[in-house]
C-alpha atoms as a PDB file:
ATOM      1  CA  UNK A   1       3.706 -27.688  43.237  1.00  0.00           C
ATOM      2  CA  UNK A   2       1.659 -27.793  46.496  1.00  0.00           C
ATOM      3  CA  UNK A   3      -1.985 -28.737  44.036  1.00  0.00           C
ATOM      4  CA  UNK A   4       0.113 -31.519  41.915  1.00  0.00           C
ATOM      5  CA  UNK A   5       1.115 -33.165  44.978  1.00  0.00           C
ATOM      6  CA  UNK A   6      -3.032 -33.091  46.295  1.00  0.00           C
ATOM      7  CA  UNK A   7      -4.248 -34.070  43.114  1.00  0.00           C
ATOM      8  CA  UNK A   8      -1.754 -37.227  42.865  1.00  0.00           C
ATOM      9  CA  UNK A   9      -2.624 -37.961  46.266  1.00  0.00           C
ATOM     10  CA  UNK A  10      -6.508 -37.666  45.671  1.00  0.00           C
ATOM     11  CA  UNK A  11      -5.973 -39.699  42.280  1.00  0.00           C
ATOM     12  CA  UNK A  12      -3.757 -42.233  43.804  1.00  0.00           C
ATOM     13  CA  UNK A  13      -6.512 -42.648  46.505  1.00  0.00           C
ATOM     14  CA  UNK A  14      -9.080 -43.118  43.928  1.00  0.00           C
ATOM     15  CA  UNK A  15      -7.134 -45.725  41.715  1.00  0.00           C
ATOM     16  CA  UNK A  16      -6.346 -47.392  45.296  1.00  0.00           C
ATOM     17  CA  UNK A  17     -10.165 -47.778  46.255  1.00  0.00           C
ATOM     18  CA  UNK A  18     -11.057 -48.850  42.312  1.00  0.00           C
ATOM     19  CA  UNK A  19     -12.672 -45.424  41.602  1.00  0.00           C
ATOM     20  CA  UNK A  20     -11.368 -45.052  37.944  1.00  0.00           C
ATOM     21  CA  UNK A  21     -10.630 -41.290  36.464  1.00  0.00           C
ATOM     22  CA  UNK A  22      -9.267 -39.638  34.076  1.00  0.00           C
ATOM     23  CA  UNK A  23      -7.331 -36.150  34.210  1.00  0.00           C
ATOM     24  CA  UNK A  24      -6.700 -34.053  30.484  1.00  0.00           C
ATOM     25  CA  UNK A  25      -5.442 -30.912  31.109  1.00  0.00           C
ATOM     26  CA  UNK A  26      -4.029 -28.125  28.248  1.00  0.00           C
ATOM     27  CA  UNK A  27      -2.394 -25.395  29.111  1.00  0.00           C
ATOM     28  CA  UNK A  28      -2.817 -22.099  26.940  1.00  0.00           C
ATOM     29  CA  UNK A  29      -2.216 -18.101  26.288  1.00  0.00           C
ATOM     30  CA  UNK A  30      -4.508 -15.809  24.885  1.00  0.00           C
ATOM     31  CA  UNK A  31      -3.771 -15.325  21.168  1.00  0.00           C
ATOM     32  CA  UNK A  32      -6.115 -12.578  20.560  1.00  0.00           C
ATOM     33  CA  UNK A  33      -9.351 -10.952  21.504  1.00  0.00           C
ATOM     34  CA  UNK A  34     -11.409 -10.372  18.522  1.00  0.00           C
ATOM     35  CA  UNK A  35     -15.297  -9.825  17.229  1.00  0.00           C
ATOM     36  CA  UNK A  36     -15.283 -12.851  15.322  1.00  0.00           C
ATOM     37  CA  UNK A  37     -17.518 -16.086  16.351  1.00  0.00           C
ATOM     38  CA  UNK A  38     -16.716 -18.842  13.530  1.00  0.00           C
ATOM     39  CA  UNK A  39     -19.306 -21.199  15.019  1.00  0.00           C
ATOM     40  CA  UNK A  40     -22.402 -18.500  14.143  1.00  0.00           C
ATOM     41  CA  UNK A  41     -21.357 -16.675  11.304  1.00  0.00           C
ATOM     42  CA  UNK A  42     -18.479 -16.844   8.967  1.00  0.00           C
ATOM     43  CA  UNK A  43     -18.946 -13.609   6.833  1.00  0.00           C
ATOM     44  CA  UNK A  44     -19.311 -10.816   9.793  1.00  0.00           C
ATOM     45  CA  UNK A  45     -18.241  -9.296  12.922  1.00  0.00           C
ATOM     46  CA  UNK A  46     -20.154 -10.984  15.923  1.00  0.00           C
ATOM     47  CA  UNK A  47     -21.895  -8.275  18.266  1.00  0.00           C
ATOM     48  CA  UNK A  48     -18.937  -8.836  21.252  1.00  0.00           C
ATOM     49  CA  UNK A  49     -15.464 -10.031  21.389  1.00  0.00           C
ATOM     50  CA  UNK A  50     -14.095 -13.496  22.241  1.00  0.00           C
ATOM     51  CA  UNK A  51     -10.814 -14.488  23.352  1.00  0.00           C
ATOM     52  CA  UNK A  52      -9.143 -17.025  21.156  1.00  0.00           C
ATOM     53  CA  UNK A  53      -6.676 -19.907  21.992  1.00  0.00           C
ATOM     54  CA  UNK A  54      -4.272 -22.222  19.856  1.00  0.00           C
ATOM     55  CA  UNK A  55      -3.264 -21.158  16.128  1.00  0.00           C
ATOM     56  CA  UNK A  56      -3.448 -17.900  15.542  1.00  0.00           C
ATOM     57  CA  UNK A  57      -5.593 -18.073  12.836  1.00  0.00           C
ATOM     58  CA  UNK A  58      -8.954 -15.979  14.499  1.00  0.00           C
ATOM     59  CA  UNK A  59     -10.880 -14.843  11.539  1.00  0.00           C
ATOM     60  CA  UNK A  60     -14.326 -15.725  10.759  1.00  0.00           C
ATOM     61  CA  UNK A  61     -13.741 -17.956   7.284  1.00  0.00           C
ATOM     62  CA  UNK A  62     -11.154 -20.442   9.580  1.00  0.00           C
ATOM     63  CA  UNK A  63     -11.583 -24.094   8.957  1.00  0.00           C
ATOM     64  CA  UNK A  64     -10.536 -27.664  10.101  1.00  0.00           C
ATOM     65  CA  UNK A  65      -7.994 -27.740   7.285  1.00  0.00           C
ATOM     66  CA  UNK A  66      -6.418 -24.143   8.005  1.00  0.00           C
ATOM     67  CA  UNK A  67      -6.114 -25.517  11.453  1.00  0.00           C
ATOM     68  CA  UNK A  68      -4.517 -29.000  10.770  1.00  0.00           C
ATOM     69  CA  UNK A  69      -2.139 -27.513   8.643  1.00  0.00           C
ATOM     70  CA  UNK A  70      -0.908 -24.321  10.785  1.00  0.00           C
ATOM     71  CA  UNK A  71       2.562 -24.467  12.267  1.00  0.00           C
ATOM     72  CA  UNK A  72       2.638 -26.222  15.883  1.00  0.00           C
ATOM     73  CA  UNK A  73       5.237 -24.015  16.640  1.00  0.00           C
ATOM     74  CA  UNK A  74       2.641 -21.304  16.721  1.00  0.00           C
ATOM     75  CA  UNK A  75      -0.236 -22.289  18.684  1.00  0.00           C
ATOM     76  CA  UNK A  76      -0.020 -20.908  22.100  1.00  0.00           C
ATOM     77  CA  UNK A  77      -0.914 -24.661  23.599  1.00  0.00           C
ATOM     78  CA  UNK A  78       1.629 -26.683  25.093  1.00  0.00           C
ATOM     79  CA  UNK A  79       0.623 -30.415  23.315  1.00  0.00           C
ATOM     80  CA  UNK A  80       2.032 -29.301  19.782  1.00  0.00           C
ATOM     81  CA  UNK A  81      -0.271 -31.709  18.128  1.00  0.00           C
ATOM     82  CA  UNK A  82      -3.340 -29.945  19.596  1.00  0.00           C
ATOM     83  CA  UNK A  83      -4.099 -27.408  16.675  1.00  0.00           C
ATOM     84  CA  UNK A  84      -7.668 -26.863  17.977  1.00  0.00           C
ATOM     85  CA  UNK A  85      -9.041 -22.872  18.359  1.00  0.00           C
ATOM     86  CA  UNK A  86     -11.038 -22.592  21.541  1.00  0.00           C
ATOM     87  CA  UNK A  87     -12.540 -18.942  22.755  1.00  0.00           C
ATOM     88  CA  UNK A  88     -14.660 -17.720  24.548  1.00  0.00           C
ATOM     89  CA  UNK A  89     -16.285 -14.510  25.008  1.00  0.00           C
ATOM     90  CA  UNK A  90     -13.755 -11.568  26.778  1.00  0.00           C
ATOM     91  CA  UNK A  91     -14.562 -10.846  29.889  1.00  0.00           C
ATOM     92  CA  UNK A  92     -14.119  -7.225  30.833  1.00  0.00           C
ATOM     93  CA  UNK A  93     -13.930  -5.329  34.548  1.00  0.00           C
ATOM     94  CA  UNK A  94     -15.950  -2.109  34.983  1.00  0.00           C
ATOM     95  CA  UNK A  95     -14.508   0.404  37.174  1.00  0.00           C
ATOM     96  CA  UNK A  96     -16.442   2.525  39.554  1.00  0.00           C
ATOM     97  CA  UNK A  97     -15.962   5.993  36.751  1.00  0.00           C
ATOM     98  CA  UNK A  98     -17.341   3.207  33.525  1.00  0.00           C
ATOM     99  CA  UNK A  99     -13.824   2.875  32.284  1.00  0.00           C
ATOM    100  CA  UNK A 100     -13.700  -1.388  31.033  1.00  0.00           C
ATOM    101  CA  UNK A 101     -10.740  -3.036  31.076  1.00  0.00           C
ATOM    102  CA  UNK A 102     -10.090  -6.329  29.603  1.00  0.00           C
ATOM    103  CA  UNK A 103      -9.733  -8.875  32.177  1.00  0.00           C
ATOM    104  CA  UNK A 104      -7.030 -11.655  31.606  1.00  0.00           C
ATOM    105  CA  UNK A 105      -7.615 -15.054  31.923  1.00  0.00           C
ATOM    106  CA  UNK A 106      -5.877 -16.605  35.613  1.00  0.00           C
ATOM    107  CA  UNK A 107      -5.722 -12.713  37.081  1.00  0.00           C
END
């Protein structure tokens, strides 16, 4: 609770000096991590994995409508009427031996 209490602070003292702002913030869990990139290709693997947020619809042929119509209940978001995908590529740790281990998003 400690940041929420700075950041209303800093944004009160903003709105108090006429500094305008705005603050959007979506929370979300990791649906999957796949090799799929639907922005280059939509009829192969990609060469590396991405992590994939919202519907759980990660496979390269998704589109808008599949997304507008999946079930809000579903997406991993909090705003239910946010059915948007976002990824990114997975980010892995090497250990000192090689071994790679996927590395979680806010660890």
């Amino acid at each position: 609770m400690r940041f929420t209490d700075t950041l209303l602070k800093i944004t009160l003292a903003a709105s108090a000096s006429g500094v305008y702002a705005d603050f959007f913030r979506n929370d979300f869990l990791p649906v999957g991590h796949v090799r799929t990139d639907p922005i280059i290709t939509q009829d192969c693997l990609s060469d590396h994995v991405h992590t994939f947020y919202g519907p759980p619809l990660i496979y390269p042929k998704v589109t808008f409508d599949d997304l507008r119509e999946s079930d809000p209940n579903l997406s991993s978001g909090n705003i239910l009427e946010n059915q948007s995908l976002y990824w990114h590529p997975t980010v892995y740790t090497v250990a000192a031996d090689g071994t790679k281990s996927l590395q979680e998003s806010g660890k």
